[in-house]
PDB file of N, CA and C in Angstrom:
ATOM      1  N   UNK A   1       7.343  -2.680 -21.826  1.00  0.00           N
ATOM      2  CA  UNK A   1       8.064  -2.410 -20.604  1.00  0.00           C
ATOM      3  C   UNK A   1       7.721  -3.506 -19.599  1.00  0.00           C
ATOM      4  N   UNK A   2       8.790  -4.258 -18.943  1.00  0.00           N
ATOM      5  CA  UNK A   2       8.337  -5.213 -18.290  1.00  0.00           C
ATOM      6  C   UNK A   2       7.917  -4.975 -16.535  1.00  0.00           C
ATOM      7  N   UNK A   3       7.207  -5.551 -15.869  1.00  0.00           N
ATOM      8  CA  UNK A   3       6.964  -4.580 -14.633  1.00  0.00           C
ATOM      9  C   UNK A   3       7.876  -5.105 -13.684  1.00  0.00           C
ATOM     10  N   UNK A   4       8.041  -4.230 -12.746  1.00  0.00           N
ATOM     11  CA  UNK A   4       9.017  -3.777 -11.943  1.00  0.00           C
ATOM     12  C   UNK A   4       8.561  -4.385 -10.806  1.00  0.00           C
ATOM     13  N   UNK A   5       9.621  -5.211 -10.257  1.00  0.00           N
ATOM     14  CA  UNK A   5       9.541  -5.879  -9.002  1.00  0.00           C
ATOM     15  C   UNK A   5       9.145  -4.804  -7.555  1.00  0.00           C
ATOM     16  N   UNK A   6       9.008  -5.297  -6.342  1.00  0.00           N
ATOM     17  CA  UNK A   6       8.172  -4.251  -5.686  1.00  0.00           C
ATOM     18  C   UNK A   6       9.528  -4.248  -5.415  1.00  0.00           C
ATOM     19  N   UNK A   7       9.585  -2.382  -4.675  1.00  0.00           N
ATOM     20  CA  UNK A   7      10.642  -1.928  -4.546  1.00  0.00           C
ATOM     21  C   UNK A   7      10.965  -1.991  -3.040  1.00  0.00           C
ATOM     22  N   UNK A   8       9.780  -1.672  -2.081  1.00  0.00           N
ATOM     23  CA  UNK A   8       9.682  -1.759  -0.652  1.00  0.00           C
ATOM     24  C   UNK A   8       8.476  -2.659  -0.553  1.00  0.00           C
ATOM     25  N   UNK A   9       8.571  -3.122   1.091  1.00  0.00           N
ATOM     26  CA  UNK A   9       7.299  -3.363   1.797  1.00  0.00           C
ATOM     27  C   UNK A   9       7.336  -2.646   3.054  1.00  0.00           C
ATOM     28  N   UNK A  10       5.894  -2.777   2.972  1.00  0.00           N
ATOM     29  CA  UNK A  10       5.628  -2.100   4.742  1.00  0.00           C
ATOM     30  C   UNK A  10       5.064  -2.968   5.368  1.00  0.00           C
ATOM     31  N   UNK A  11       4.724  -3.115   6.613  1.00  0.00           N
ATOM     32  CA  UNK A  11       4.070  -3.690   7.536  1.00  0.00           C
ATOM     33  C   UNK A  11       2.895  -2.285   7.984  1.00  0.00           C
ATOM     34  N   UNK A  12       1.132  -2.348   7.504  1.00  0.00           N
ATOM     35  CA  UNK A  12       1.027  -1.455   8.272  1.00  0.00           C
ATOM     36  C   UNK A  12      -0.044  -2.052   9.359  1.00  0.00           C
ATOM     37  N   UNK A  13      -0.804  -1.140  10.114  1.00  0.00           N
ATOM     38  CA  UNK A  13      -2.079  -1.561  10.752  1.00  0.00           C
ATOM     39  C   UNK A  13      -3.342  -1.303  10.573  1.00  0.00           C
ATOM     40  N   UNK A  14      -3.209  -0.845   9.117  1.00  0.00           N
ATOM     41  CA  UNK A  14      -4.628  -0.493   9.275  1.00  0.00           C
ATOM     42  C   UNK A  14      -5.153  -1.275   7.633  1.00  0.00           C
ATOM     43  N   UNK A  15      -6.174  -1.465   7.319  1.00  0.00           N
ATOM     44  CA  UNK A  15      -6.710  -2.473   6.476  1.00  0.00           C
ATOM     45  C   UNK A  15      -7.082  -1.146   4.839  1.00  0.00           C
ATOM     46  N   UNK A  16      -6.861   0.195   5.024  1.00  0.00           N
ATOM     47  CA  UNK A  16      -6.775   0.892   3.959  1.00  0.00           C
ATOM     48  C   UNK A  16      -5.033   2.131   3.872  1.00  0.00           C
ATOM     49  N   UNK A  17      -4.640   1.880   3.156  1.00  0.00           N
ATOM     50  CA  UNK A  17      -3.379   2.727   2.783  1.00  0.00           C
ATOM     51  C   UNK A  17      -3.848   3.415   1.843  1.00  0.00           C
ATOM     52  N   UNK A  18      -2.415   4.936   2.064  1.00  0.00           N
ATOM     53  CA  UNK A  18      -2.531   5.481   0.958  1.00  0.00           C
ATOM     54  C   UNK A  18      -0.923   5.630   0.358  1.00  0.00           C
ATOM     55  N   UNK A  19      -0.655   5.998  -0.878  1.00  0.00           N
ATOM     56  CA  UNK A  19       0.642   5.728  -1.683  1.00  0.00           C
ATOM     57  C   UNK A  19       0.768   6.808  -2.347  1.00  0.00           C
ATOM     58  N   UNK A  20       1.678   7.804  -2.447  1.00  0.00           N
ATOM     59  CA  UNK A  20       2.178   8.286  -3.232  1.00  0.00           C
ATOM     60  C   UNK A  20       3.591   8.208  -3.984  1.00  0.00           C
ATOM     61  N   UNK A  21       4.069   7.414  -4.229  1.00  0.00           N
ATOM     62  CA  UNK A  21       5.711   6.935  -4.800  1.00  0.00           C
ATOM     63  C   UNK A  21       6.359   7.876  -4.150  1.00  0.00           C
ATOM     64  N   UNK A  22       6.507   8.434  -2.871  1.00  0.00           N
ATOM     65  CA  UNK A  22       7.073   9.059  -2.212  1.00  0.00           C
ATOM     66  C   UNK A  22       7.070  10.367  -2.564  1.00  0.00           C
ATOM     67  N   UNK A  23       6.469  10.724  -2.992  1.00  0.00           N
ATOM     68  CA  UNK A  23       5.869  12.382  -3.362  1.00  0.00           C
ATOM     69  C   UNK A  23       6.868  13.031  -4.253  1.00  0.00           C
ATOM     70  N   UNK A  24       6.992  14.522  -4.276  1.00  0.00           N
ATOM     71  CA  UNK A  24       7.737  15.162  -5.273  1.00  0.00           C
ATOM     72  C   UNK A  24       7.700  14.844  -6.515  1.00  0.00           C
ATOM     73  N   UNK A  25       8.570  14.896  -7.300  1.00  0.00           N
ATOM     74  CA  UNK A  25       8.796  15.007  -8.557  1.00  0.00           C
ATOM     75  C   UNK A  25       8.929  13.299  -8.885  1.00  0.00           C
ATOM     76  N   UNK A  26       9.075  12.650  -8.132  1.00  0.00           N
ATOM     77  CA  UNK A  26       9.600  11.242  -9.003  1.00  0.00           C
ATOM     78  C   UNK A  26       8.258  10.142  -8.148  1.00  0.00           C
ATOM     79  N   UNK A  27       7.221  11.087  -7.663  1.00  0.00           N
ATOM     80  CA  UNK A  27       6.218  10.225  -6.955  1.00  0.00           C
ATOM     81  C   UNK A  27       5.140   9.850  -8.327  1.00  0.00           C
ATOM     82  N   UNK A  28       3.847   9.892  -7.836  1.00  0.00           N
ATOM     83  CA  UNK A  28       3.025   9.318  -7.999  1.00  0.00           C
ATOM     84  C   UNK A  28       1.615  10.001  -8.068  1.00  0.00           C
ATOM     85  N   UNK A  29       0.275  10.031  -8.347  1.00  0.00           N
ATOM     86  CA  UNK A  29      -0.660  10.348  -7.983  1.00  0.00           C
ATOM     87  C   UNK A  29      -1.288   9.455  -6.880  1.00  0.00           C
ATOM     88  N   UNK A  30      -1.518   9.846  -5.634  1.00  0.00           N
ATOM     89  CA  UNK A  30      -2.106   9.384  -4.280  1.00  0.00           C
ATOM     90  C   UNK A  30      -3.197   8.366  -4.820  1.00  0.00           C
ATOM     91  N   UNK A  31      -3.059   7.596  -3.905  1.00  0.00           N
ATOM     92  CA  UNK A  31      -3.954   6.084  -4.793  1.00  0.00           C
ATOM     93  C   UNK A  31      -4.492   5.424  -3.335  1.00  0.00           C
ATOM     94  N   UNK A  32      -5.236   5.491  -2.510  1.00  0.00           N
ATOM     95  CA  UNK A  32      -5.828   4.884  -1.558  1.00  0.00           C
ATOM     96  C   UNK A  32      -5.936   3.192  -1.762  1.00  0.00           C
ATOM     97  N   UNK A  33      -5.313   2.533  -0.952  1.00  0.00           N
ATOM     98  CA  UNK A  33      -5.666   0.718  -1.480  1.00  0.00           C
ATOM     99  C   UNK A  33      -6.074  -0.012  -0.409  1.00  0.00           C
ATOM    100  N   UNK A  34      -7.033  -1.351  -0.523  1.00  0.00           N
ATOM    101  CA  UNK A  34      -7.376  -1.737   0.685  1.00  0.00           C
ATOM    102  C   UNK A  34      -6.736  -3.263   0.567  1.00  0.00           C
ATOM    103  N   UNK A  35      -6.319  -3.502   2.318  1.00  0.00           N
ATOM    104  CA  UNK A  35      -5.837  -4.784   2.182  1.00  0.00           C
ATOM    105  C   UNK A  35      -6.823  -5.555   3.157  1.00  0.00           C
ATOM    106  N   UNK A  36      -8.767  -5.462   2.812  1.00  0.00           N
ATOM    107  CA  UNK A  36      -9.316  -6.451   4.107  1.00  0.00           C
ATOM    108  C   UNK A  36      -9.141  -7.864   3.303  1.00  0.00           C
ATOM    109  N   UNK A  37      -9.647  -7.798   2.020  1.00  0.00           N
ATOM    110  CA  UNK A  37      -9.480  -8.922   1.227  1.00  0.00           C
ATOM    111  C   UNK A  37      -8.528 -10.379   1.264  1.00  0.00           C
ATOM    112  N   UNK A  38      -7.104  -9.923   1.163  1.00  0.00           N
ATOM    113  CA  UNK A  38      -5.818 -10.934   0.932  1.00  0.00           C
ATOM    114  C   UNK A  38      -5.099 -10.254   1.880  1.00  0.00           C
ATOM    115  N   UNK A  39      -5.127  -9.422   2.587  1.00  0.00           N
ATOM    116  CA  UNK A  39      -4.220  -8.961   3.688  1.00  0.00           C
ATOM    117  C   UNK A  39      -3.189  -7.992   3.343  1.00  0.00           C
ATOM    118  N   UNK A  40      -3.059  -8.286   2.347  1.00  0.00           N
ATOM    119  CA  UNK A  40      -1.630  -7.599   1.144  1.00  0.00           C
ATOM    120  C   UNK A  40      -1.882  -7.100  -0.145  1.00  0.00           C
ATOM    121  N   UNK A  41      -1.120  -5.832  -0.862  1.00  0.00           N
ATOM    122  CA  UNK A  41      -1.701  -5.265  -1.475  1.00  0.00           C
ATOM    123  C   UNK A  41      -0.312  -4.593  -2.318  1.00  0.00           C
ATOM    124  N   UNK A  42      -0.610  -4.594  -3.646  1.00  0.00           N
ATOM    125  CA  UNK A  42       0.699  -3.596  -4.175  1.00  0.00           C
ATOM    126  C   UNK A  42       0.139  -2.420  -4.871  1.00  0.00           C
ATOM    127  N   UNK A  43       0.697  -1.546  -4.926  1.00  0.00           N
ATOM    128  CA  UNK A  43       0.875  -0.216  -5.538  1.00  0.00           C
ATOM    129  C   UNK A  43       0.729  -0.324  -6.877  1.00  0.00           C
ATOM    130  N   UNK A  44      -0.358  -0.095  -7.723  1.00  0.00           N
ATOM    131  CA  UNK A  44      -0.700  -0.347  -9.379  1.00  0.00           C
ATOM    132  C   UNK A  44       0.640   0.430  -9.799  1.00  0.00           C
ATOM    133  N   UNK A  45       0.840   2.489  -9.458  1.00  0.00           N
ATOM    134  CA  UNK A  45       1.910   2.680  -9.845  1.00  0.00           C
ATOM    135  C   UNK A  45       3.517   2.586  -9.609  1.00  0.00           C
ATOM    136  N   UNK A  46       3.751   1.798  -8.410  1.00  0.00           N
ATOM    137  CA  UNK A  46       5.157   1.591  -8.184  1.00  0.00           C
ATOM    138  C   UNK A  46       5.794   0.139  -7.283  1.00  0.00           C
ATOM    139  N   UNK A  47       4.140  -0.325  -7.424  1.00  0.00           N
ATOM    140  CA  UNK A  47       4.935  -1.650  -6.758  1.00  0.00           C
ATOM    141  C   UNK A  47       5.029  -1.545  -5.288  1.00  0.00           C
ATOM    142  N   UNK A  48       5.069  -1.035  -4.934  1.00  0.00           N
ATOM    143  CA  UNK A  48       5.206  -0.777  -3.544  1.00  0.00           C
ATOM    144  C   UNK A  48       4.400  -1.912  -2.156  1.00  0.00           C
ATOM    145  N   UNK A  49       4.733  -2.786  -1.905  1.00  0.00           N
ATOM    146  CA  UNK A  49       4.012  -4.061  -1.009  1.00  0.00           C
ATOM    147  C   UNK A  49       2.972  -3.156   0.287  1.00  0.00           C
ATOM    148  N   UNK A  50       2.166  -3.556   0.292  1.00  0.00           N
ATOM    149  CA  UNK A  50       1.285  -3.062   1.876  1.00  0.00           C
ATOM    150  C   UNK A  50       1.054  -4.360   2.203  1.00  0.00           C
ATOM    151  N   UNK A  51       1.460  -4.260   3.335  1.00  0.00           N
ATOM    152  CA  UNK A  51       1.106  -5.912   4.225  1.00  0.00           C
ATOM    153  C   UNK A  51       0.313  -5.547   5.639  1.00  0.00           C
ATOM    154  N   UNK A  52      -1.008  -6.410   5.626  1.00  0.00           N
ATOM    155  CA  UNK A  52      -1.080  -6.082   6.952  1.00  0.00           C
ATOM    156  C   UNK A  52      -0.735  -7.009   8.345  1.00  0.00           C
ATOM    157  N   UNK A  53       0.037  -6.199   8.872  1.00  0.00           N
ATOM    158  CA  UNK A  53       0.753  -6.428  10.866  1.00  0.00           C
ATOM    159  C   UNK A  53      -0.184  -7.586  11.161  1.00  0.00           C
ATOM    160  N   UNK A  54       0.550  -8.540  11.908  1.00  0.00           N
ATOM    161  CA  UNK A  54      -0.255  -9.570  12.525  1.00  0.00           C
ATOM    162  C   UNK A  54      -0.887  -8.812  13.933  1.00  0.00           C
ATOM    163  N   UNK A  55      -1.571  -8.637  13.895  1.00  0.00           N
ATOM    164  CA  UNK A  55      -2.626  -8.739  15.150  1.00  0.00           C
ATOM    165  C   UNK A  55      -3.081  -7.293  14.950  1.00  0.00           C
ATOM    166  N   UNK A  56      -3.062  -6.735  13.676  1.00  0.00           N
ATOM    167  CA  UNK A  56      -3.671  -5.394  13.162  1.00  0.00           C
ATOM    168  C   UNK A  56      -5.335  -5.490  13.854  1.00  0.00           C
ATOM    169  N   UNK A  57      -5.590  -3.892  13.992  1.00  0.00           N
ATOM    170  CA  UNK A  57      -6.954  -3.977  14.284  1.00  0.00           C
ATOM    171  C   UNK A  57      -7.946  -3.433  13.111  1.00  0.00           C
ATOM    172  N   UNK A  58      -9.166  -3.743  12.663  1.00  0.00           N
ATOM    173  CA  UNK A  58      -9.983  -3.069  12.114  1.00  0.00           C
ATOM    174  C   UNK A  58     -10.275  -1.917  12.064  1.00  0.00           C
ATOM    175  N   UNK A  59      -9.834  -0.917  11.146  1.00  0.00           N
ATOM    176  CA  UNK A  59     -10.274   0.708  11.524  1.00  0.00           C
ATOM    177  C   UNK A  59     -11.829   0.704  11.550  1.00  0.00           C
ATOM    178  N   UNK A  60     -12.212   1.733  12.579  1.00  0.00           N
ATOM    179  CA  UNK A  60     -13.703   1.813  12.547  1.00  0.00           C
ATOM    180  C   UNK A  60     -13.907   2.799  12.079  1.00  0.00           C
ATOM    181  N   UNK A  61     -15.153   2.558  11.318  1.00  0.00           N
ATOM    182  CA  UNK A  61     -15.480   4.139  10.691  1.00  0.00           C
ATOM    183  C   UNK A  61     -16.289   5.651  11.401  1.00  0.00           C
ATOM    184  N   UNK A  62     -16.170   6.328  10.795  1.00  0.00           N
ATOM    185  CA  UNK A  62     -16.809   7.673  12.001  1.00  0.00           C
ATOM    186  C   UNK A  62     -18.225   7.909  11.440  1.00  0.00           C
TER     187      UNK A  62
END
């Protein structure tokens, strides 16, 4: 099976996402991904682009 080009991107702000292929029946299992590394990040199960926002801030932790 050959892999599947990303289907969306996002722009977000924060340096960890989470993904579910849009939930329901044709989603995904929830997959947390981080973009501090390369800034950008795809979805192992759907491709899905995470980009992070220019002038994003660092989430701080609690």
């Amino acid at each position: 099976m050959a892999a599947e080009e990303a289907t969306e991107t996002s722009y977000v702000e924060t340096v960890t996402v989470s993904c579910d292929g849009g939930g329901g029946p044709l989603g995904h299992p929830r997959v947390f991904l981080n973009l501090e590394e390369t800034g950008e990040v795809d979805c192992p199960y759907c491709s899905h682009k995470f980009i992070l926002a220019d002038g994003a801030k660092e989430a701080s932790g609690h």
